[in-house]
PDB file of N, CA and C in Angstrom:
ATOM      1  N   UNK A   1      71.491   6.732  36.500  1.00  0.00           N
ATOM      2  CA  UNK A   1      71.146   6.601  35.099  1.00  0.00           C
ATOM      3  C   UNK A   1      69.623   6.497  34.971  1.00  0.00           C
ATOM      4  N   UNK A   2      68.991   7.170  33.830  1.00  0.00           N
ATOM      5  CA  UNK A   2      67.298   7.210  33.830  1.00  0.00           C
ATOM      6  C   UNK A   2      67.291   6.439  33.074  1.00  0.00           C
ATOM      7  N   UNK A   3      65.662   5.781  33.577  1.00  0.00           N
ATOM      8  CA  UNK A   3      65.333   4.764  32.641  1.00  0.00           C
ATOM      9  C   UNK A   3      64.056   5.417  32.224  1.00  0.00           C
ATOM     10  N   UNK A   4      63.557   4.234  31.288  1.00  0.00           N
ATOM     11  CA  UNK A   4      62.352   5.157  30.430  1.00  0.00           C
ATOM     12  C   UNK A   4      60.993   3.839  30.950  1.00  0.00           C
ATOM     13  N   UNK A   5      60.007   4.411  31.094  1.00  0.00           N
ATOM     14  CA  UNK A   5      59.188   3.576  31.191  1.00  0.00           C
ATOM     15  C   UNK A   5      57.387   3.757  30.594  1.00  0.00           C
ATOM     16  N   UNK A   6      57.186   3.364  29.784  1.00  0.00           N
ATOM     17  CA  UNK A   6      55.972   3.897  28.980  1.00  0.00           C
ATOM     18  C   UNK A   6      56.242   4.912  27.940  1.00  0.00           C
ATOM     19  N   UNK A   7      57.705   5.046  28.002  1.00  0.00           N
ATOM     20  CA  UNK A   7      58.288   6.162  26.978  1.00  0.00           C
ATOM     21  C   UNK A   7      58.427   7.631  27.861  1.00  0.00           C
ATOM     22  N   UNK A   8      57.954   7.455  29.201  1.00  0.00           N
ATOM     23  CA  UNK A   8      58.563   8.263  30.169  1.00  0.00           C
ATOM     24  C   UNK A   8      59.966   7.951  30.688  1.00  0.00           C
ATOM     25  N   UNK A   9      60.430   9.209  30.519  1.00  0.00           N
ATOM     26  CA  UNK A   9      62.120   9.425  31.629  1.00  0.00           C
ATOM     27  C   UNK A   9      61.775   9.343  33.106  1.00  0.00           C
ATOM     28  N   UNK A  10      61.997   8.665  33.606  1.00  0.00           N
ATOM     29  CA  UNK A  10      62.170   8.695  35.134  1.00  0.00           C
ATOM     30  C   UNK A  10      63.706   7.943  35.682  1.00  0.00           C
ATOM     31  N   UNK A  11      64.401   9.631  36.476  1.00  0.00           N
ATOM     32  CA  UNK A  11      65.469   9.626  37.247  1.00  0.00           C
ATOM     33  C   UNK A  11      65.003   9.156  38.441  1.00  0.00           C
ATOM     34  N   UNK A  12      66.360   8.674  39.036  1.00  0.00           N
ATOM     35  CA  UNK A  12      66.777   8.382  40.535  1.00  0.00           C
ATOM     36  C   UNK A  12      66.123   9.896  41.532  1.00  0.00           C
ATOM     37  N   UNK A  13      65.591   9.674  42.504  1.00  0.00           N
ATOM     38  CA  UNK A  13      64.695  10.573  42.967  1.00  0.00           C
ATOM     39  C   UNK A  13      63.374  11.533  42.684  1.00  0.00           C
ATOM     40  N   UNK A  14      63.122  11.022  41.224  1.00  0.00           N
ATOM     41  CA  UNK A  14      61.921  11.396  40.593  1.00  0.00           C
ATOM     42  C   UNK A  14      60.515  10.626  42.013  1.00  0.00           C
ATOM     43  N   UNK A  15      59.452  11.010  41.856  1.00  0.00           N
ATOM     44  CA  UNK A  15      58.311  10.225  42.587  1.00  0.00           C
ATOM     45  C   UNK A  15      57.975   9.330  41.367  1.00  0.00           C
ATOM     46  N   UNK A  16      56.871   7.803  41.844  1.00  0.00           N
ATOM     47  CA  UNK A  16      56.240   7.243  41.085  1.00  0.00           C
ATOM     48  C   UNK A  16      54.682   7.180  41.659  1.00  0.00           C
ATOM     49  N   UNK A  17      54.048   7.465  41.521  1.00  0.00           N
ATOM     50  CA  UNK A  17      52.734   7.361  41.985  1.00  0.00           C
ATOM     51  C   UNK A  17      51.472   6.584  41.308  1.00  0.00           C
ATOM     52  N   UNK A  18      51.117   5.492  41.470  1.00  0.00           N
ATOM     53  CA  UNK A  18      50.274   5.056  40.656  1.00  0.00           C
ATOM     54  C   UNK A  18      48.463   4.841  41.829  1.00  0.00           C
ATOM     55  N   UNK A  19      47.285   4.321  40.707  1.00  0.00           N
ATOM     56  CA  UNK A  19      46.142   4.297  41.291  1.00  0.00           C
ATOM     57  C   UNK A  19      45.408   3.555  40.360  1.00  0.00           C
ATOM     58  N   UNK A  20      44.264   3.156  40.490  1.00  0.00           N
ATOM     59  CA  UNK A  20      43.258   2.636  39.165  1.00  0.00           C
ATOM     60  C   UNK A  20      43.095   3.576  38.451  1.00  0.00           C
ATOM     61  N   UNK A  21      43.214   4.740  38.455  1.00  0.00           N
ATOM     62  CA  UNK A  21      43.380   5.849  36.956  1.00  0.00           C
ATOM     63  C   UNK A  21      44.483   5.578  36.567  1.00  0.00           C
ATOM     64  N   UNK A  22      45.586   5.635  36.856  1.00  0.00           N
ATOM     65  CA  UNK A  22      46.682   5.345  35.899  1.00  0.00           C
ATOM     66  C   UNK A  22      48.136   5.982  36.992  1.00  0.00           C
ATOM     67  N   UNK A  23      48.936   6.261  36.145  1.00  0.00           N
ATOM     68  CA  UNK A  23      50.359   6.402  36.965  1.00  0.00           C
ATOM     69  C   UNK A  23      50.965   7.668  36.620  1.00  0.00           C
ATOM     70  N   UNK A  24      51.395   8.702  37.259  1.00  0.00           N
ATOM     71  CA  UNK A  24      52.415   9.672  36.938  1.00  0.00           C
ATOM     72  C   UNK A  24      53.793   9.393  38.128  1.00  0.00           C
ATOM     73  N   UNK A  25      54.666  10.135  37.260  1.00  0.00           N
ATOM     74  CA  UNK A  25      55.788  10.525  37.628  1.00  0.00           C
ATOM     75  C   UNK A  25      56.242  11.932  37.688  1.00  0.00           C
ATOM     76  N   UNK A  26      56.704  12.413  38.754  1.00  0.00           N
ATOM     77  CA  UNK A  26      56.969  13.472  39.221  1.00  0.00           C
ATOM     78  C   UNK A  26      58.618  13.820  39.578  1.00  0.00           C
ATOM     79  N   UNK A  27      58.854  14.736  38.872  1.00  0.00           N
ATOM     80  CA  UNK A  27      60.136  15.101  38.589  1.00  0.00           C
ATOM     81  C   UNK A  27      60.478  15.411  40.067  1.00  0.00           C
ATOM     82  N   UNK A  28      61.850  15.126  40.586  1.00  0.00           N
ATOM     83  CA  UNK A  28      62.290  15.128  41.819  1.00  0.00           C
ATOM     84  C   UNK A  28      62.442  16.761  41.999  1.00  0.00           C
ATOM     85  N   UNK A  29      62.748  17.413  40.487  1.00  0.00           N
ATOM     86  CA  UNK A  29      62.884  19.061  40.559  1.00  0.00           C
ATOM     87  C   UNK A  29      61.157  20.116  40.780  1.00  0.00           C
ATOM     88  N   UNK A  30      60.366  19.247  40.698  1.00  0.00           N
ATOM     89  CA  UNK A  30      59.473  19.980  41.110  1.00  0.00           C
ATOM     90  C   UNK A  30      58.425  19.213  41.842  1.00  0.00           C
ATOM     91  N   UNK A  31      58.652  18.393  43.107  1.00  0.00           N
ATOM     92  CA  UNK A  31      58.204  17.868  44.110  1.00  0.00           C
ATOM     93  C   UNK A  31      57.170  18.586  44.824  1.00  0.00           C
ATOM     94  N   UNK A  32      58.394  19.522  45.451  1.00  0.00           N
ATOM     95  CA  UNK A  32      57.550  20.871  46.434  1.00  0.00           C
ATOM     96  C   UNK A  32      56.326  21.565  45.401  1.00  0.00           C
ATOM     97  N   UNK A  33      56.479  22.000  44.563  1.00  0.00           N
ATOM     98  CA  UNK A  33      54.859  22.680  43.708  1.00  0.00           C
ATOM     99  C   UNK A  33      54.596  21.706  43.853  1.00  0.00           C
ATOM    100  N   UNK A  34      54.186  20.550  43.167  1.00  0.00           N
ATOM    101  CA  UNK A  34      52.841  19.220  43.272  1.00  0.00           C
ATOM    102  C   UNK A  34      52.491  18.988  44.679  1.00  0.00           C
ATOM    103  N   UNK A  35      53.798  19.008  45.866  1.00  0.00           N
ATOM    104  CA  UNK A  35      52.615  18.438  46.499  1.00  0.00           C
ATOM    105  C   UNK A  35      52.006  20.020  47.636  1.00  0.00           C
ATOM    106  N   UNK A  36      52.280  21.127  47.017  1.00  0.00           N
ATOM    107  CA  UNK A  36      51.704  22.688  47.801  1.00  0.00           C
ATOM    108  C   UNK A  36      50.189  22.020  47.051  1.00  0.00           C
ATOM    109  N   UNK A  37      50.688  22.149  45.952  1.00  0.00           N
ATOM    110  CA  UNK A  37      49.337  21.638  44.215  1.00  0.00           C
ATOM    111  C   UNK A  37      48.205  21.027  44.805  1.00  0.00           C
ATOM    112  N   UNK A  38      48.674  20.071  45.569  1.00  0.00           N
ATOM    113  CA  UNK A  38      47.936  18.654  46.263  1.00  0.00           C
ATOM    114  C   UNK A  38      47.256  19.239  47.275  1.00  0.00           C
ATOM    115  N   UNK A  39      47.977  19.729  48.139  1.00  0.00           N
ATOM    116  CA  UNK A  39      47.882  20.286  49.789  1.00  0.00           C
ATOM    117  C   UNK A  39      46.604  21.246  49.603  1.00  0.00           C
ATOM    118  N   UNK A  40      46.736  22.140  48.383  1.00  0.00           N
ATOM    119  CA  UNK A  40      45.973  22.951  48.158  1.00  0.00           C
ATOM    120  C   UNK A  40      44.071  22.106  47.772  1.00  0.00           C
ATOM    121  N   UNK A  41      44.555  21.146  47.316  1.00  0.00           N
ATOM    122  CA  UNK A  41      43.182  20.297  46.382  1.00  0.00           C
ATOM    123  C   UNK A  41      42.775  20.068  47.646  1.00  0.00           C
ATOM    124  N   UNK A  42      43.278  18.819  48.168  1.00  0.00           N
ATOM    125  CA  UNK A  42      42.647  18.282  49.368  1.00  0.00           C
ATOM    126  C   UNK A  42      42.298  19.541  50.181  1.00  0.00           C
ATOM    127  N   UNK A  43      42.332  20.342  50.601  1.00  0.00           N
ATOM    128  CA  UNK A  43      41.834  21.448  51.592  1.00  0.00           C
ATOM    129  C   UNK A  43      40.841  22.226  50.476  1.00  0.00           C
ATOM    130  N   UNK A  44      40.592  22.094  49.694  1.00  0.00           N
ATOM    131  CA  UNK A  44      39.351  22.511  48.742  1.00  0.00           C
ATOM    132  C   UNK A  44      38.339  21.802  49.026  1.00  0.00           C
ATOM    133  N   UNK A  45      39.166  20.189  48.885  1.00  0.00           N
ATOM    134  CA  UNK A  45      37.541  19.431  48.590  1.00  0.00           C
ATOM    135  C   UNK A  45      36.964  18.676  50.119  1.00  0.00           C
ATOM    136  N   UNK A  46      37.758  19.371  51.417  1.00  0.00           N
ATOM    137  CA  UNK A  46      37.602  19.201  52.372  1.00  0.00           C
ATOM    138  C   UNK A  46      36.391  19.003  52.924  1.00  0.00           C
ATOM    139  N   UNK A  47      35.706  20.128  52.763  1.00  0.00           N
ATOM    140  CA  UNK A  47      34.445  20.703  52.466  1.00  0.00           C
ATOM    141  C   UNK A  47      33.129  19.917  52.042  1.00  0.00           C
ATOM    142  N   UNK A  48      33.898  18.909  50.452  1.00  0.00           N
ATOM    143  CA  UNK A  48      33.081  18.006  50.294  1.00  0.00           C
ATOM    144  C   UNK A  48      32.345  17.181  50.696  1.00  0.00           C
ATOM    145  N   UNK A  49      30.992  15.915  50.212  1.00  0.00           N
ATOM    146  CA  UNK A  49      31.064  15.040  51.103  1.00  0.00           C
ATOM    147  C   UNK A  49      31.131  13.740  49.978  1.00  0.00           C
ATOM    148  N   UNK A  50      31.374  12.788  49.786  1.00  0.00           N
ATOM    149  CA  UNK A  50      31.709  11.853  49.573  1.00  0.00           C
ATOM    150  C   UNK A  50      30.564  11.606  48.413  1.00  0.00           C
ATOM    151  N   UNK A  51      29.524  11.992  48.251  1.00  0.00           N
ATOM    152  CA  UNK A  51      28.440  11.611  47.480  1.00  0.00           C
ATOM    153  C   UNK A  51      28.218  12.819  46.372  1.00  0.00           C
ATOM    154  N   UNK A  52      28.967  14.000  46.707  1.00  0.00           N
ATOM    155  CA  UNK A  52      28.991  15.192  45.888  1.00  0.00           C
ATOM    156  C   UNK A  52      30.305  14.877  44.840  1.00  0.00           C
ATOM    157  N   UNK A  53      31.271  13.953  46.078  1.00  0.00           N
ATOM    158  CA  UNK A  53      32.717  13.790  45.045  1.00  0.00           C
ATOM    159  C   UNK A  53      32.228  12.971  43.983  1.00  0.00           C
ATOM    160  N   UNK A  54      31.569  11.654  44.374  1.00  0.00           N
ATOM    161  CA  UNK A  54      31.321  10.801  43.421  1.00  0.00           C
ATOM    162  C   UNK A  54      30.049  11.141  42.058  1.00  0.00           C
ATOM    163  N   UNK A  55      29.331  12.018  42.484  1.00  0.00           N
ATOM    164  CA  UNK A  55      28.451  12.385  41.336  1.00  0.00           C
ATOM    165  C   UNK A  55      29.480  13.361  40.251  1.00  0.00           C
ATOM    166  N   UNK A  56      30.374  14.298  40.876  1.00  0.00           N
ATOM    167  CA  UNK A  56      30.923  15.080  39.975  1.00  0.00           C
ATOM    168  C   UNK A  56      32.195  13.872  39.216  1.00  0.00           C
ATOM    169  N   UNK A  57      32.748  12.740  39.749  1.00  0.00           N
ATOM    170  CA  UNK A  57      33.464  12.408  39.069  1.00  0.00           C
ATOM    171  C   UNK A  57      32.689  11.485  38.187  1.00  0.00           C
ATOM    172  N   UNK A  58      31.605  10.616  38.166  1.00  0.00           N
ATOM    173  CA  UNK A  58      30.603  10.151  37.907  1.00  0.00           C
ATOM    174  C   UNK A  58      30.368  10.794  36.290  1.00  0.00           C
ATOM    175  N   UNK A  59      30.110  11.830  36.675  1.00  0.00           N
ATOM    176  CA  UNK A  59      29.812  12.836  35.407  1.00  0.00           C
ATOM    177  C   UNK A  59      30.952  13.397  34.488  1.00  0.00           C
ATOM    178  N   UNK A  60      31.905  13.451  35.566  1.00  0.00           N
ATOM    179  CA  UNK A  60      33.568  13.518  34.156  1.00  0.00           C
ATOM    180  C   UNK A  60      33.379  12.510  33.535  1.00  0.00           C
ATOM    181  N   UNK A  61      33.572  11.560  34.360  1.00  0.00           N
ATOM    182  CA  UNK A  61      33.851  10.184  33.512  1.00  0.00           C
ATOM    183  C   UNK A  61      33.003  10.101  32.747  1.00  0.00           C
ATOM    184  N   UNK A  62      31.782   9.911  32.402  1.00  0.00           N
ATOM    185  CA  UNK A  62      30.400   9.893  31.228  1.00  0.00           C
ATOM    186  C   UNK A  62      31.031  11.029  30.242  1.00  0.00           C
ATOM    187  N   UNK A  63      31.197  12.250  30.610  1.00  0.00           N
ATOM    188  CA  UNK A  63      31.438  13.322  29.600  1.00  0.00           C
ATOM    189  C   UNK A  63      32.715  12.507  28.611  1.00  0.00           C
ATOM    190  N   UNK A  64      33.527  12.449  29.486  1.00  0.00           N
ATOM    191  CA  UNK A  64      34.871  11.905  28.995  1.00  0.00           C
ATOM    192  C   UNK A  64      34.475  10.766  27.743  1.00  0.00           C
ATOM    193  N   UNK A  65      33.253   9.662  28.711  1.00  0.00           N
ATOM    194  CA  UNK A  65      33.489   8.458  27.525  1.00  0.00           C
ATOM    195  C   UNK A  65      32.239   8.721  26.683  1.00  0.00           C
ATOM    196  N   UNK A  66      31.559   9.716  26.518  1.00  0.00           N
ATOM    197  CA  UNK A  66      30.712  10.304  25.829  1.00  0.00           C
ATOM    198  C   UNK A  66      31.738  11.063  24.343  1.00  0.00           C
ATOM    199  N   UNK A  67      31.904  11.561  25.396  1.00  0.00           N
ATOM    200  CA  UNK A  67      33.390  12.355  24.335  1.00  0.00           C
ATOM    201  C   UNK A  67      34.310  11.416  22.956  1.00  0.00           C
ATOM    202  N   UNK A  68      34.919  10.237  23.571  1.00  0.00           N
ATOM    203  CA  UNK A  68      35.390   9.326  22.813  1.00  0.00           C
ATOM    204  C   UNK A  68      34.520   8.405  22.299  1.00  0.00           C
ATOM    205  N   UNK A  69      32.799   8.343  21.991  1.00  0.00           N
ATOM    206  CA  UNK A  69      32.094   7.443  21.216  1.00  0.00           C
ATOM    207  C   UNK A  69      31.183   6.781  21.955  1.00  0.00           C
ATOM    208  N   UNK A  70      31.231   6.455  23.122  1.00  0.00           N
ATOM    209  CA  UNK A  70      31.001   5.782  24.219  1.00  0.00           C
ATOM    210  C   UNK A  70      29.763   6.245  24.798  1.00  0.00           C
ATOM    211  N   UNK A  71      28.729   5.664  24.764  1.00  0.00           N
ATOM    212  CA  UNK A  71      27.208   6.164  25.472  1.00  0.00           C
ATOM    213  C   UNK A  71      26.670   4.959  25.568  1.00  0.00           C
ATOM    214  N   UNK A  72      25.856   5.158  26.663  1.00  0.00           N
ATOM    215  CA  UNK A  72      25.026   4.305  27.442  1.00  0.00           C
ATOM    216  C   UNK A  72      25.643   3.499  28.511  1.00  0.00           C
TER     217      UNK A  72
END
C-alpha cells in the first residue's frame, strides 16, 4: 500500500534518497534510467576538480537566490 509523503506517492520498492538539498523519490519503475542518468554525471564530472565543482555550484546557488529576491 503507498503512502504519501510531502504530498508525494511513494510505493514499496520505490528509492528514497535524501541530502542537505532536499529529498527525491524514485519510482522503482524507472530505477535503471536514473541511475545509467547518474553513472553518466559522475563520469562527466570526473574530470573535474573540486574547486571548479564548488565555484560552478557557488554561482547556481547566487543565480538561484538572486532569482527569488535575494542579493548580497
Amino acid at each position: 500500500m503507498p503512502v504519501r509523503c510531502g504530498g508525494v506517492k511513494v510505493d514499496a520498492g520505490d528509492v528514497v534518497v535524501a541530502d542537505e538539498e532536499g529529498i527525491v523519490v524514485v519510482p522503482s519503475a524507472r530505477l535503471d534510467e536514473v541511475l545509467q542518468t547518474a553513472k553518466a554525471n559522475v563520469a562527466k564530472e570526473a574530470d573535474g576538480s573540486l574547486d571548479a565543482w564548488e565555484a560552478a555550484h557557488r554561482s547556481r546557488i547566487e543565480g538561484i537566490l538572486a532569482d527569488g529576491g535575494f542579493a548580497g
